[in-house]
PDB file of N, CA and C in Angstrom:
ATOM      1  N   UNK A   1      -1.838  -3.404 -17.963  1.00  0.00           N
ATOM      2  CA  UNK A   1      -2.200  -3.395 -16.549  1.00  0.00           C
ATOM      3  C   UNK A   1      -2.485  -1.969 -16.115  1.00  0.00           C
ATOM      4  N   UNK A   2      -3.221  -1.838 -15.405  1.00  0.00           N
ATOM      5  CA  UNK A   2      -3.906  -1.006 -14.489  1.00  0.00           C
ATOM      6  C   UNK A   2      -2.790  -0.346 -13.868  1.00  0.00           C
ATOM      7  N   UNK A   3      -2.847   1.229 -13.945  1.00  0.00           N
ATOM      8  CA  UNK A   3      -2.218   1.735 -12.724  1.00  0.00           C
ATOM      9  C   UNK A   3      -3.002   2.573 -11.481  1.00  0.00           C
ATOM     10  N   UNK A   4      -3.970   3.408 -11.995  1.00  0.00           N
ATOM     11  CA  UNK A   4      -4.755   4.162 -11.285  1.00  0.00           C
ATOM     12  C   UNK A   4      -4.902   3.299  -9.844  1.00  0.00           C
ATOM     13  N   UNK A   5      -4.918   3.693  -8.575  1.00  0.00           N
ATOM     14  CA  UNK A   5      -5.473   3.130  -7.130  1.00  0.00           C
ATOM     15  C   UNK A   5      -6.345   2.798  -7.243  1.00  0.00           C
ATOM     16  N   UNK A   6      -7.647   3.197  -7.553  1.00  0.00           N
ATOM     17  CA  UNK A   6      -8.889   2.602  -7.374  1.00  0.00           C
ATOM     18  C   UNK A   6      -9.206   1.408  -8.241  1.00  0.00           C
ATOM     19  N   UNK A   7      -8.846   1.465  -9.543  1.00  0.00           N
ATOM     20  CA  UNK A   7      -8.746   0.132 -10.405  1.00  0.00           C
ATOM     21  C   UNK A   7      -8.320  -1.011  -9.673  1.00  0.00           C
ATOM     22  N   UNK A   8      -6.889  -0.263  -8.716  1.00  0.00           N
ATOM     23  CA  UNK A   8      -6.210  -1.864  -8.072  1.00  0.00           C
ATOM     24  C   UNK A   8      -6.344  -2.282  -7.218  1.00  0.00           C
ATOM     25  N   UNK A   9      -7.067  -1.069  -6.369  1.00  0.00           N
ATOM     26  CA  UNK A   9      -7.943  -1.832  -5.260  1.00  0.00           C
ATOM     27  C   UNK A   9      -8.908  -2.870  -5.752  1.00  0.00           C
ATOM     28  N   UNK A  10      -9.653  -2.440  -6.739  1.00  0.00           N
ATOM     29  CA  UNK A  10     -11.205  -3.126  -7.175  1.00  0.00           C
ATOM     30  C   UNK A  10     -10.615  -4.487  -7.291  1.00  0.00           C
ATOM     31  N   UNK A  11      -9.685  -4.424  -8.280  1.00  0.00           N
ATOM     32  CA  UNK A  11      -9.394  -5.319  -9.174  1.00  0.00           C
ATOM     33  C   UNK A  11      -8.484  -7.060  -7.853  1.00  0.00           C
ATOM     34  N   UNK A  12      -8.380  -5.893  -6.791  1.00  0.00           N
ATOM     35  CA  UNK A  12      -7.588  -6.954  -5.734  1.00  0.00           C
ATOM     36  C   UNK A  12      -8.528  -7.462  -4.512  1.00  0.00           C
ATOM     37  N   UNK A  13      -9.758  -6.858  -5.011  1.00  0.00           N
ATOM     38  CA  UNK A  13     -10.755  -6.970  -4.364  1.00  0.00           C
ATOM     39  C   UNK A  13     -12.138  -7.886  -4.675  1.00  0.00           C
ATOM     40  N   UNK A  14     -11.711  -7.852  -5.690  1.00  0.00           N
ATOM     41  CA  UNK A  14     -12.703  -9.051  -7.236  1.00  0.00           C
ATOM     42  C   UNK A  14     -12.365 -10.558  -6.807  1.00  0.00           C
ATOM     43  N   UNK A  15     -11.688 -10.742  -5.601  1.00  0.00           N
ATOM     44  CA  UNK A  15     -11.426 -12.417  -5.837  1.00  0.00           C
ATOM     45  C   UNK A  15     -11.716 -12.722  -4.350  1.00  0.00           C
ATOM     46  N   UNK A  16     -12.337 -13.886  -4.129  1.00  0.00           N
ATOM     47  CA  UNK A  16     -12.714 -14.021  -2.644  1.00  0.00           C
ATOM     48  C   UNK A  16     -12.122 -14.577  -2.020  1.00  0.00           C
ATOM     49  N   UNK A  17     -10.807 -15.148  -2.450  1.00  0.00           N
ATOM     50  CA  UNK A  17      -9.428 -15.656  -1.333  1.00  0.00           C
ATOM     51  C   UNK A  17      -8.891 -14.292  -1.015  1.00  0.00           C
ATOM     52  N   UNK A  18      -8.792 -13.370  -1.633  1.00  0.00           N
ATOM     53  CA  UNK A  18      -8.165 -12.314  -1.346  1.00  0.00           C
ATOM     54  C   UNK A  18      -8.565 -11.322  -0.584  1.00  0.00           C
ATOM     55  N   UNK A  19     -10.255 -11.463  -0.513  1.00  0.00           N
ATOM     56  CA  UNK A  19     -11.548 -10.575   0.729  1.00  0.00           C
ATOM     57  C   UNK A  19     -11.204 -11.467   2.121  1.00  0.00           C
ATOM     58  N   UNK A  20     -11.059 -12.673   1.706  1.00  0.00           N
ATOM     59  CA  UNK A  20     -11.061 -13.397   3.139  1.00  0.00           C
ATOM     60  C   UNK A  20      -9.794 -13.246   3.886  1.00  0.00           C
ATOM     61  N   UNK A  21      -8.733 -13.296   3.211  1.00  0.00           N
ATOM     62  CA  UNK A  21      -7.371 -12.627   3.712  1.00  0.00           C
ATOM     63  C   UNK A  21      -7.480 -11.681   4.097  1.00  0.00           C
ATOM     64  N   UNK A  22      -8.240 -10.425   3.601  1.00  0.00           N
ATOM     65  CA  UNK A  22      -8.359  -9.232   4.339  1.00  0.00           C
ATOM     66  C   UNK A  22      -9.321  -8.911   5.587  1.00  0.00           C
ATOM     67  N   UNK A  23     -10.103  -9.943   5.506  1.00  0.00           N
ATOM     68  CA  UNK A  23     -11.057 -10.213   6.722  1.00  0.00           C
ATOM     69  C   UNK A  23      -9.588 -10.981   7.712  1.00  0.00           C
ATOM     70  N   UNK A  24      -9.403 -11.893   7.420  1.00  0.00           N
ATOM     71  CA  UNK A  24      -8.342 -12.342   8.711  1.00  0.00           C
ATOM     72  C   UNK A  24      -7.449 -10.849   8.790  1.00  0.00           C
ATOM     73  N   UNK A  25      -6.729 -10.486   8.247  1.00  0.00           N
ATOM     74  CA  UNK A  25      -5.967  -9.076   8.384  1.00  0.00           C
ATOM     75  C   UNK A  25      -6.811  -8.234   9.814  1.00  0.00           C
ATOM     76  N   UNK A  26      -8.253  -7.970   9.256  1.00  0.00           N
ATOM     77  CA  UNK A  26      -8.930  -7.276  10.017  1.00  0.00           C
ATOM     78  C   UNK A  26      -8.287  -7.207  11.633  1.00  0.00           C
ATOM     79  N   UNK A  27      -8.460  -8.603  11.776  1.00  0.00           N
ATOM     80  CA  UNK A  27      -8.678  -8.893  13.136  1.00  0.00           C
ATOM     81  C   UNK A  27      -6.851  -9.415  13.757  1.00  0.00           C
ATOM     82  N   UNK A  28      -5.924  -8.686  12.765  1.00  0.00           N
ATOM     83  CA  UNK A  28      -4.617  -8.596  13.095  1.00  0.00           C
ATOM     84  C   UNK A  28      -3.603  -9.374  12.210  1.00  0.00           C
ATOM     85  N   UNK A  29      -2.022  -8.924  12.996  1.00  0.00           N
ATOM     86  CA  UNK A  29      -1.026  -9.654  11.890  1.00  0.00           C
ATOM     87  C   UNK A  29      -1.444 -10.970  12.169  1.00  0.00           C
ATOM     88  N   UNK A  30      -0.748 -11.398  10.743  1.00  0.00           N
ATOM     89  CA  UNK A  30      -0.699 -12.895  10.786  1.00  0.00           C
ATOM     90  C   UNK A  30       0.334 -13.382   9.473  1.00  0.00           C
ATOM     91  N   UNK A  31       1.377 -14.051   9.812  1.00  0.00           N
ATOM     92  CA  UNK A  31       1.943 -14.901   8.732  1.00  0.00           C
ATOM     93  C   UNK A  31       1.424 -15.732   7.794  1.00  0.00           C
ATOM     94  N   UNK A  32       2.022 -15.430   6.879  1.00  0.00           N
ATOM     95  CA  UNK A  32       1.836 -16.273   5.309  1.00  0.00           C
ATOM     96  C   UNK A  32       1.036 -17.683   6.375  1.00  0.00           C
ATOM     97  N   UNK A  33       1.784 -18.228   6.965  1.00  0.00           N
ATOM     98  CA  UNK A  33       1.297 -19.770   6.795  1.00  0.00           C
ATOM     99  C   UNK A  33      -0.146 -19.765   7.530  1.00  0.00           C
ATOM    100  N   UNK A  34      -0.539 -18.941   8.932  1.00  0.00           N
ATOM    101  CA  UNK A  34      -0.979 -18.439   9.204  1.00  0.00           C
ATOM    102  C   UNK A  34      -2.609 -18.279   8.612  1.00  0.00           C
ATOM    103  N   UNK A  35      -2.360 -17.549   7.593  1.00  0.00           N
ATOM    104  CA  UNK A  35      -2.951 -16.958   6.657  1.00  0.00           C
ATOM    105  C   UNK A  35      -3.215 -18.051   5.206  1.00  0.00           C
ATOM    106  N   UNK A  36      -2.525 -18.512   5.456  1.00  0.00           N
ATOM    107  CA  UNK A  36      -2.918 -19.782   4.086  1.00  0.00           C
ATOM    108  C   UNK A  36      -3.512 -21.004   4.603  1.00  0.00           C
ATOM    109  N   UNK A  37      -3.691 -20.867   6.114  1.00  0.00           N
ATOM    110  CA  UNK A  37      -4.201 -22.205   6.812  1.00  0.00           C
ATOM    111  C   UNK A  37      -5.601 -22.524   6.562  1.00  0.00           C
ATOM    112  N   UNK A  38      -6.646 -21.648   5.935  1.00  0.00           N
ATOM    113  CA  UNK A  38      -7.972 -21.976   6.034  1.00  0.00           C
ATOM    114  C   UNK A  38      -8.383 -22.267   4.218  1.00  0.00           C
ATOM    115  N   UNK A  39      -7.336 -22.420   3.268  1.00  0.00           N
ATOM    116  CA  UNK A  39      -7.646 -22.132   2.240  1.00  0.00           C
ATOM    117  C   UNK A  39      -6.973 -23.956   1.411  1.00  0.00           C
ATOM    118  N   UNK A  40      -7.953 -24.273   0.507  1.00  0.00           N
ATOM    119  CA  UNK A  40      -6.970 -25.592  -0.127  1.00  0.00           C
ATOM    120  C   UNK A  40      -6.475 -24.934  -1.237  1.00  0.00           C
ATOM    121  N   UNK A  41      -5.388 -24.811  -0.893  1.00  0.00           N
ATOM    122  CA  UNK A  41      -4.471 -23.785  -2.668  1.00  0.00           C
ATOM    123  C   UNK A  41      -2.934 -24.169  -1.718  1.00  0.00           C
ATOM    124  N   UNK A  42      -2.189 -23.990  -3.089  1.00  0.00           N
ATOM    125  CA  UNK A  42      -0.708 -24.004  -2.777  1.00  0.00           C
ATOM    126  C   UNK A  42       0.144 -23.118  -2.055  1.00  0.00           C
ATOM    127  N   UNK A  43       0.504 -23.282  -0.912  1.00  0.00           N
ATOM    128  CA  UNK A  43       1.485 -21.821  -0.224  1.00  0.00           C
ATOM    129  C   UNK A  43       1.914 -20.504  -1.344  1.00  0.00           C
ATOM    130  N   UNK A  44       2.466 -21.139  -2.819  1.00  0.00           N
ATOM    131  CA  UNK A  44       2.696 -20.001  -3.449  1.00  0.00           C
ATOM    132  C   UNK A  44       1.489 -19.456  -4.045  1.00  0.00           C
ATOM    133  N   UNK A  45       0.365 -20.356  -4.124  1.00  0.00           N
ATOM    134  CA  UNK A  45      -0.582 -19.549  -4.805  1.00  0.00           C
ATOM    135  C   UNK A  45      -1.097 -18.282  -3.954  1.00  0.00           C
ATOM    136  N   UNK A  46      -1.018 -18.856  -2.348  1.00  0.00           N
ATOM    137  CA  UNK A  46      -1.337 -17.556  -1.248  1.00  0.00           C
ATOM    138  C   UNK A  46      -0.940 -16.385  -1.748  1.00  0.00           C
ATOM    139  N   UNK A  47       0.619 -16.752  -1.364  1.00  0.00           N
ATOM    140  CA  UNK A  47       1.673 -15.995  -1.817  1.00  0.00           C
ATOM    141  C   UNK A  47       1.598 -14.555  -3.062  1.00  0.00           C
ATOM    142  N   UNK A  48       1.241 -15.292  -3.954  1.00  0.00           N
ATOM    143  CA  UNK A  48       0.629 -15.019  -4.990  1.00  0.00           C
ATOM    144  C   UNK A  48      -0.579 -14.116  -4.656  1.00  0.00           C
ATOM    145  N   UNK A  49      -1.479 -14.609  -4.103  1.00  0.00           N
ATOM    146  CA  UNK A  49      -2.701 -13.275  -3.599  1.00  0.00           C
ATOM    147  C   UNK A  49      -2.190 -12.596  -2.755  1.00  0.00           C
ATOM    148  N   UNK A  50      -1.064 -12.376  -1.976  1.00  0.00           N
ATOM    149  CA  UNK A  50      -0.840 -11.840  -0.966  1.00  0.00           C
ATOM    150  C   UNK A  50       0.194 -10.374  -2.096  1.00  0.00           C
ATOM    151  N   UNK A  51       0.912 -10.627  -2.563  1.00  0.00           N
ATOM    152  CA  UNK A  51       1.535 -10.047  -3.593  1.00  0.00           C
ATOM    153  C   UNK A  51       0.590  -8.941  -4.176  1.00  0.00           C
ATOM    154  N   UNK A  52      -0.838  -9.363  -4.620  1.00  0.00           N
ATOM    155  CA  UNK A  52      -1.545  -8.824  -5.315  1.00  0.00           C
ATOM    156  C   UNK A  52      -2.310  -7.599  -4.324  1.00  0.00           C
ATOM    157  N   UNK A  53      -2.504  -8.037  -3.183  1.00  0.00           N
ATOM    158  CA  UNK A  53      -2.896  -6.845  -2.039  1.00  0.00           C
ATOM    159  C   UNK A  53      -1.917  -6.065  -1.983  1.00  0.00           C
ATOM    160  N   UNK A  54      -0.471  -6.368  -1.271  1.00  0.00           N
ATOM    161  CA  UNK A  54       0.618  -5.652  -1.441  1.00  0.00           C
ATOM    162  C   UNK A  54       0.825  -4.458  -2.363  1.00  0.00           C
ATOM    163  N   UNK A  55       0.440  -5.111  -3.691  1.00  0.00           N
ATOM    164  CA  UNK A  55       0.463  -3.822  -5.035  1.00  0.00           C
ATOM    165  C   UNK A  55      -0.503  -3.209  -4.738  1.00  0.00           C
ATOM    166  N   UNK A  56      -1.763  -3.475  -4.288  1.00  0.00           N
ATOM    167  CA  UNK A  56      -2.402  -2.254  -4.276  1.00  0.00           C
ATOM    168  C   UNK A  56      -2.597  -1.241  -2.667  1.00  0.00           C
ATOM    169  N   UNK A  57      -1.816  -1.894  -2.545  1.00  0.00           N
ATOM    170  CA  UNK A  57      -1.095  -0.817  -0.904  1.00  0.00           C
ATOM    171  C   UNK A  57      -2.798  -1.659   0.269  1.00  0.00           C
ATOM    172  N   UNK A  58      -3.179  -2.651   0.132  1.00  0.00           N
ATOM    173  CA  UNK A  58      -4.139  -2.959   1.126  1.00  0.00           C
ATOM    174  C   UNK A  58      -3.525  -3.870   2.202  1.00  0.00           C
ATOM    175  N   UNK A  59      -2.199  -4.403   2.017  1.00  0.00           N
ATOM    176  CA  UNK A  59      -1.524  -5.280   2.838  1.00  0.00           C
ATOM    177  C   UNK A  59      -0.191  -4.823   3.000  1.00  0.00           C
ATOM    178  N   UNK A  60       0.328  -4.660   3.873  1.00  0.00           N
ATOM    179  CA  UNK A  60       1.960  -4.106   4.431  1.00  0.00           C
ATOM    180  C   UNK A  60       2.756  -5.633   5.026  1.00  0.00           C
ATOM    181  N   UNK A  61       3.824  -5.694   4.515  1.00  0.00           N
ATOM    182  CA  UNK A  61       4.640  -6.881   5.265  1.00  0.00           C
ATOM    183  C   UNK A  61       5.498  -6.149   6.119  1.00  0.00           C
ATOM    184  N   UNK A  62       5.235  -6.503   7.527  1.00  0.00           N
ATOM    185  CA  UNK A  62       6.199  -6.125   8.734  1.00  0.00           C
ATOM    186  C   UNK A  62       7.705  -7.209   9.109  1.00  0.00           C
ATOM    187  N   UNK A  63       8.251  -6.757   9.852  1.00  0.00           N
ATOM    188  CA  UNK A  63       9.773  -7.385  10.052  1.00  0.00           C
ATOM    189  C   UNK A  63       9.612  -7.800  11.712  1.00  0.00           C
ATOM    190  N   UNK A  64       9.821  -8.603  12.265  1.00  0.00           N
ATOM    191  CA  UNK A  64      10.273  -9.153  13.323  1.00  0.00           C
ATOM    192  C   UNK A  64      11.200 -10.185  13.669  1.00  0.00           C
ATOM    193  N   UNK A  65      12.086 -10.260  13.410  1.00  0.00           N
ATOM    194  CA  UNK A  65      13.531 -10.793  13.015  1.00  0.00           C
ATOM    195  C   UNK A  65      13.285 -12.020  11.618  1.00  0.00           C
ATOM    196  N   UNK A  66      13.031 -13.463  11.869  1.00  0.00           N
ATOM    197  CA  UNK A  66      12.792 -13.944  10.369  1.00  0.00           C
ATOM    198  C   UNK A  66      11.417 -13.996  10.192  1.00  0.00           C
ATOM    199  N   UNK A  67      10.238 -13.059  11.222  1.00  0.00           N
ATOM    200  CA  UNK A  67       8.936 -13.315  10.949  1.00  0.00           C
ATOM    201  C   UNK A  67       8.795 -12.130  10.473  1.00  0.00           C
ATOM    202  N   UNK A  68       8.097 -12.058   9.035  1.00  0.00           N
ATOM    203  CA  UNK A  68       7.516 -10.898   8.452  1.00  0.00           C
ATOM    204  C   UNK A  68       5.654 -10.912   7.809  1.00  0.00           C
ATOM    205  N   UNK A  69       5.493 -10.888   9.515  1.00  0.00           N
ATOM    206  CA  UNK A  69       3.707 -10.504   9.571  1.00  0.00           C
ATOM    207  C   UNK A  69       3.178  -9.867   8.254  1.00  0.00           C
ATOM    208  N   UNK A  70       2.226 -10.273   8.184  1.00  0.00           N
ATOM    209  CA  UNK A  70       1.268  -9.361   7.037  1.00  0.00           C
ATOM    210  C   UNK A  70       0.742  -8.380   7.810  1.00  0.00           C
ATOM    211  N   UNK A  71       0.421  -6.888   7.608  1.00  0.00           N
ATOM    212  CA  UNK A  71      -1.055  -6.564   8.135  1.00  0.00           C
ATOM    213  C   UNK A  71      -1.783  -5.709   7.607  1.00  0.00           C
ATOM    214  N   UNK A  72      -2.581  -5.373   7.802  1.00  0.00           N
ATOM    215  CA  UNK A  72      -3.825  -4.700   6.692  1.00  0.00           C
ATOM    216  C   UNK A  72      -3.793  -2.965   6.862  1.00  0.00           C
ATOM    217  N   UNK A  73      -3.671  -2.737   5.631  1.00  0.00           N
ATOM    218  CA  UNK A  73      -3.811  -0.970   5.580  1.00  0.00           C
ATOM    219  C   UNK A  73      -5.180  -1.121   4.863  1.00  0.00           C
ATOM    220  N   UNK A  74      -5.550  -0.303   5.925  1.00  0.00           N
ATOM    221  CA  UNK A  74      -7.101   0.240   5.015  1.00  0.00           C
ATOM    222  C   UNK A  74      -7.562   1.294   4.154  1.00  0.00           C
ATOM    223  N   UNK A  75      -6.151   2.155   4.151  1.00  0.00           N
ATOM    224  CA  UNK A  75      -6.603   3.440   3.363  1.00  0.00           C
ATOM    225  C   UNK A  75      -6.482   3.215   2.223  1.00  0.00           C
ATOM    226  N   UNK A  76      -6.783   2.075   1.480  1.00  0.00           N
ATOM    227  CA  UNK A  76      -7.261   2.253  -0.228  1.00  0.00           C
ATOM    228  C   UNK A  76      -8.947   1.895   0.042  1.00  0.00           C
ATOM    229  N   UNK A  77      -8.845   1.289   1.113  1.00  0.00           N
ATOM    230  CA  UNK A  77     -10.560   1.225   1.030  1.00  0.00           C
ATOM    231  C   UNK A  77     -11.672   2.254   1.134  1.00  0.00           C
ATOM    232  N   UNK A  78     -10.996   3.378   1.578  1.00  0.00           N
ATOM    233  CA  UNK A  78     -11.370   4.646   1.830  1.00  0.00           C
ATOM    234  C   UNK A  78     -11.657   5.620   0.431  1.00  0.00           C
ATOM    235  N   UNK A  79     -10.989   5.265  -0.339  1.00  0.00           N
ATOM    236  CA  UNK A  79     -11.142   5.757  -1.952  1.00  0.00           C
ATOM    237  C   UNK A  79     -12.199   4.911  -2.584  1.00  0.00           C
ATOM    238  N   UNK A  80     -12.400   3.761  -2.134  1.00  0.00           N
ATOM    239  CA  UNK A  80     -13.904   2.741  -2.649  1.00  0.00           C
ATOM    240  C   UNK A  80     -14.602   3.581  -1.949  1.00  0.00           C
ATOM    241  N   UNK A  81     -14.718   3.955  -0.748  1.00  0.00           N
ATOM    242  CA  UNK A  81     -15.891   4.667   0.354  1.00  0.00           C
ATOM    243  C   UNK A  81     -16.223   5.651  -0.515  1.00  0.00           C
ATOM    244  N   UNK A  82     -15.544   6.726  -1.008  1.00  0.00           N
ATOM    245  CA  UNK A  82     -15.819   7.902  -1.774  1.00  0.00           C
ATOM    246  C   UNK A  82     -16.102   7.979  -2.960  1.00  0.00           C
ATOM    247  N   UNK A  83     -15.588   7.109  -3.626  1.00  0.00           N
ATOM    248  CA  UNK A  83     -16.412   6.652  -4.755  1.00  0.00           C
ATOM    249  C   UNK A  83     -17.665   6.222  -5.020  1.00  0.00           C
ATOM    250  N   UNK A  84     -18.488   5.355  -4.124  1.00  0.00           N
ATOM    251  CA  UNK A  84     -19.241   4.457  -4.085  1.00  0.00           C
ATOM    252  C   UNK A  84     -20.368   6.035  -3.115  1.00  0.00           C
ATOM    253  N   UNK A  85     -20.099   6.534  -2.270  1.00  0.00           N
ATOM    254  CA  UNK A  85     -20.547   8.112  -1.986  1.00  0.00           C
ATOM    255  C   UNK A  85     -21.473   8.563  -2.916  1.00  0.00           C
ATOM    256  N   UNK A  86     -21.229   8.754  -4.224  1.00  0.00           N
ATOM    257  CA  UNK A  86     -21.630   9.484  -5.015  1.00  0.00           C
ATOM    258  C   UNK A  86     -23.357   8.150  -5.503  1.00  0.00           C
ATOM    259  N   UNK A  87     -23.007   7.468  -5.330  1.00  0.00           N
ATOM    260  CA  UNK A  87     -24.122   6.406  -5.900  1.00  0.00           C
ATOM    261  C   UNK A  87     -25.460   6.470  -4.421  1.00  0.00           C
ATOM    262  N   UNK A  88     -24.429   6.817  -3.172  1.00  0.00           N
ATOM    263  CA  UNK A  88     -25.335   6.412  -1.850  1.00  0.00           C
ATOM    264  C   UNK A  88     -26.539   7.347  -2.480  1.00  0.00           C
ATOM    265  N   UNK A  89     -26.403   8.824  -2.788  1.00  0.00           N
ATOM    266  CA  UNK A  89     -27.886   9.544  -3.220  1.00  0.00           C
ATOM    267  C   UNK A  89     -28.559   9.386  -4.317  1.00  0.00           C
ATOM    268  N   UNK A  90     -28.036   8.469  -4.964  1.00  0.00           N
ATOM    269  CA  UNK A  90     -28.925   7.740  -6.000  1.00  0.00           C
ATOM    270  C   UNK A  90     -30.027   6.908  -5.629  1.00  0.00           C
ATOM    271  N   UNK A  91     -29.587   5.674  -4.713  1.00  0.00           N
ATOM    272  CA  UNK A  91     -30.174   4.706  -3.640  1.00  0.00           C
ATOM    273  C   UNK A  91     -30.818   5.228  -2.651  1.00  0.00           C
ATOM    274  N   UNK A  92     -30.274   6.550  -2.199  1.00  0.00           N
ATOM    275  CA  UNK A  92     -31.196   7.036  -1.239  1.00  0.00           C
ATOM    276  C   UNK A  92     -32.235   7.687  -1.593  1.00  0.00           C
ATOM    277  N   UNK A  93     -32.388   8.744  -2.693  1.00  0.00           N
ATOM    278  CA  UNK A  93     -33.573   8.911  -3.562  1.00  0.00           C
ATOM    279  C   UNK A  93     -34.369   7.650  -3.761  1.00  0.00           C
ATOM    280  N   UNK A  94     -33.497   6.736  -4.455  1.00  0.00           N
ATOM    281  CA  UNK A  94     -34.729   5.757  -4.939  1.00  0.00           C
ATOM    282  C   UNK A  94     -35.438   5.001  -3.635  1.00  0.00           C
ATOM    283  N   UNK A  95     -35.227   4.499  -2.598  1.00  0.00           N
ATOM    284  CA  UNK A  95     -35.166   4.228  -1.028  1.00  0.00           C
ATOM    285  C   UNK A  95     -36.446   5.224  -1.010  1.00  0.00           C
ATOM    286  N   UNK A  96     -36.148   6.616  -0.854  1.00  0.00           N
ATOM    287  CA  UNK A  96     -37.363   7.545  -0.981  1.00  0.00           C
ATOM    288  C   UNK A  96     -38.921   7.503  -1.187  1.00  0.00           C
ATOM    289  N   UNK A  97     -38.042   7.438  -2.339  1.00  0.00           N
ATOM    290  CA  UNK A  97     -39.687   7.139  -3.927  1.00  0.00           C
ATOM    291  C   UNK A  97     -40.567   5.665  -3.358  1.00  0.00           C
ATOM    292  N   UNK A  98     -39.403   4.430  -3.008  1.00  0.00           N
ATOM    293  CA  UNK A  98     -39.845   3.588  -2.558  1.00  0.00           C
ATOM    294  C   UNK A  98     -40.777   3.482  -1.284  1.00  0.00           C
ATOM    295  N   UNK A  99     -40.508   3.892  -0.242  1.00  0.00           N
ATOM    296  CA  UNK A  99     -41.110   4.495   1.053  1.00  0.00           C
ATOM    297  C   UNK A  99     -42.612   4.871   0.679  1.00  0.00           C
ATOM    298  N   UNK A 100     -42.440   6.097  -0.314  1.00  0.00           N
ATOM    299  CA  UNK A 100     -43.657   7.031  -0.079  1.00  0.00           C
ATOM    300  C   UNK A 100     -44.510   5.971  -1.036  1.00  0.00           C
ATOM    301  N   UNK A 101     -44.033   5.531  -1.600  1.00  0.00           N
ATOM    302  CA  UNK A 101     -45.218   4.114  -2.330  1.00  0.00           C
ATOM    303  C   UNK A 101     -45.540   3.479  -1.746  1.00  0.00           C
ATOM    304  N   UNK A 102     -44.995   2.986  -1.033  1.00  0.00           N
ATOM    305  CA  UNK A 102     -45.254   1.497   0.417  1.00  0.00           C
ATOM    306  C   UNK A 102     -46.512   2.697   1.392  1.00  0.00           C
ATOM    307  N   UNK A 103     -45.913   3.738   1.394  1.00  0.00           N
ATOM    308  CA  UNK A 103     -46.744   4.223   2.597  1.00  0.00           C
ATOM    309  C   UNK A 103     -48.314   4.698   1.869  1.00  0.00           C
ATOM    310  N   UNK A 104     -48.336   5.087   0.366  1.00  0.00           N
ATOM    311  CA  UNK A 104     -49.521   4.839  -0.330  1.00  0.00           C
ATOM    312  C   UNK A 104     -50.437   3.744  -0.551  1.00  0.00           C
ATOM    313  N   UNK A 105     -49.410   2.402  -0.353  1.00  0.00           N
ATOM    314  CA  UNK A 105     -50.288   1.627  -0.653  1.00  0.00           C
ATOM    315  C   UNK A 105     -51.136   1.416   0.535  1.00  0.00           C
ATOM    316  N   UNK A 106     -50.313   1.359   1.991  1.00  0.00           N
ATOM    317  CA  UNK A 106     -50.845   0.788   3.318  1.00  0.00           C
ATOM    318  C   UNK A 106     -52.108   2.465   3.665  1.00  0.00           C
ATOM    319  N   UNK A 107     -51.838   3.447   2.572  1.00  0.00           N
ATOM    320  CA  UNK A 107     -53.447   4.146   2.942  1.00  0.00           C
ATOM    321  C   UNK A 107     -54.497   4.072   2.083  1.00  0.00           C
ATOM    322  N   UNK A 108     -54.130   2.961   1.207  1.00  0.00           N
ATOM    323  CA  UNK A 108     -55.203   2.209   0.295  1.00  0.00           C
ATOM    324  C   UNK A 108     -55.211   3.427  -0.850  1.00  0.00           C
ATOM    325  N   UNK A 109     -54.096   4.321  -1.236  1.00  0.00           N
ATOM    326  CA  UNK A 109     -53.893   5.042  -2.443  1.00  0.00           C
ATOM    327  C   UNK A 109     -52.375   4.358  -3.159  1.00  0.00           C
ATOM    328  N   UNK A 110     -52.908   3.209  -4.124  1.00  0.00           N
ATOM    329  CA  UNK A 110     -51.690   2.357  -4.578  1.00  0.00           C
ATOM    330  C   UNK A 110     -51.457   3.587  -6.064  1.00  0.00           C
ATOM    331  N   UNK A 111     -51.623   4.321  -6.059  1.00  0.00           N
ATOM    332  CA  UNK A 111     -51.347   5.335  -7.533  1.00  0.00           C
ATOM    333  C   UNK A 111     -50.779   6.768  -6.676  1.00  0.00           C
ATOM    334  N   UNK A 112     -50.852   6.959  -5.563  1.00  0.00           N
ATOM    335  CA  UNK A 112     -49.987   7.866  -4.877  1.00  0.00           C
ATOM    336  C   UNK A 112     -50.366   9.078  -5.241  1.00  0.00           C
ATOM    337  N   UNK A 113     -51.704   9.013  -5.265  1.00  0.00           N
ATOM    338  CA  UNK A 113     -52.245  10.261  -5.565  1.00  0.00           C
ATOM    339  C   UNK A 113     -51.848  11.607  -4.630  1.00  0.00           C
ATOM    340  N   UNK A 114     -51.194  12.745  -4.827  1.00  0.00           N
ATOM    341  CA  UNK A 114     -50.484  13.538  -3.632  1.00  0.00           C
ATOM    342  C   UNK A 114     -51.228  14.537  -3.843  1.00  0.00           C
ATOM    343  N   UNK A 115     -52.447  14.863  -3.459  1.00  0.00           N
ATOM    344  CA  UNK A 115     -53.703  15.168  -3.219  1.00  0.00           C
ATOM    345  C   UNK A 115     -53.405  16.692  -1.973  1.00  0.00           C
TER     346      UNK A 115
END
């Protein structure tokens, strides 16, 4: 198993019961049951994805006497942001290249002759 943060973000981030939990998170606490209400899976299987956010620090369980809310920390998503950074000027170059072709073709120079 994985220890590095960014692996366990990815890796807790790879399953789409576990994006949609963090989309409900978004928009505030909410209890296990709560939180397992929109899904057909077993309370422990939630459980079970909920565990798996937890490890990678994207979900915090709070205390309010026997209610212990889930709610969403976002600062591992912030290490995907910076990571994924380094690719934006790849895409944005190519975005570029793309542009000045589109804008060759619509002046009827489809070979981009830069004349």
């Amino acid at each position: 198993m994985t220890s590095d943060s960014l692996s366990l973000t990815l890796a807790a981030l790879a399953d789409p019961t576990r994006r949609a939990i963090l989309a409900r998170l978004a928009l505030g606490e909410a209890s296990v049951t709560e939180l397992a209400e929109p899904f057909a899976m077993s309370f422990p299987a939630v459980s079970k994805h909920l565990k798996v956010l937890e490890r990678a620090g994207l979900v915090a369980r709070g205390r309010d006497a026997q209610f212990r809310p889930r709610r969403l920390q976002p600062e591992p998503l912030r290490e995907i942001d910076e990571w994924l950074e380094s690719y934006r000027a790849l895409w944005d170059a190519r975005f570029d290249r793309l542009e000045t072709y589109l804008q060759a073709l619509q002046a009827g120079d489809p070979g981009g002759n830069q004349n």
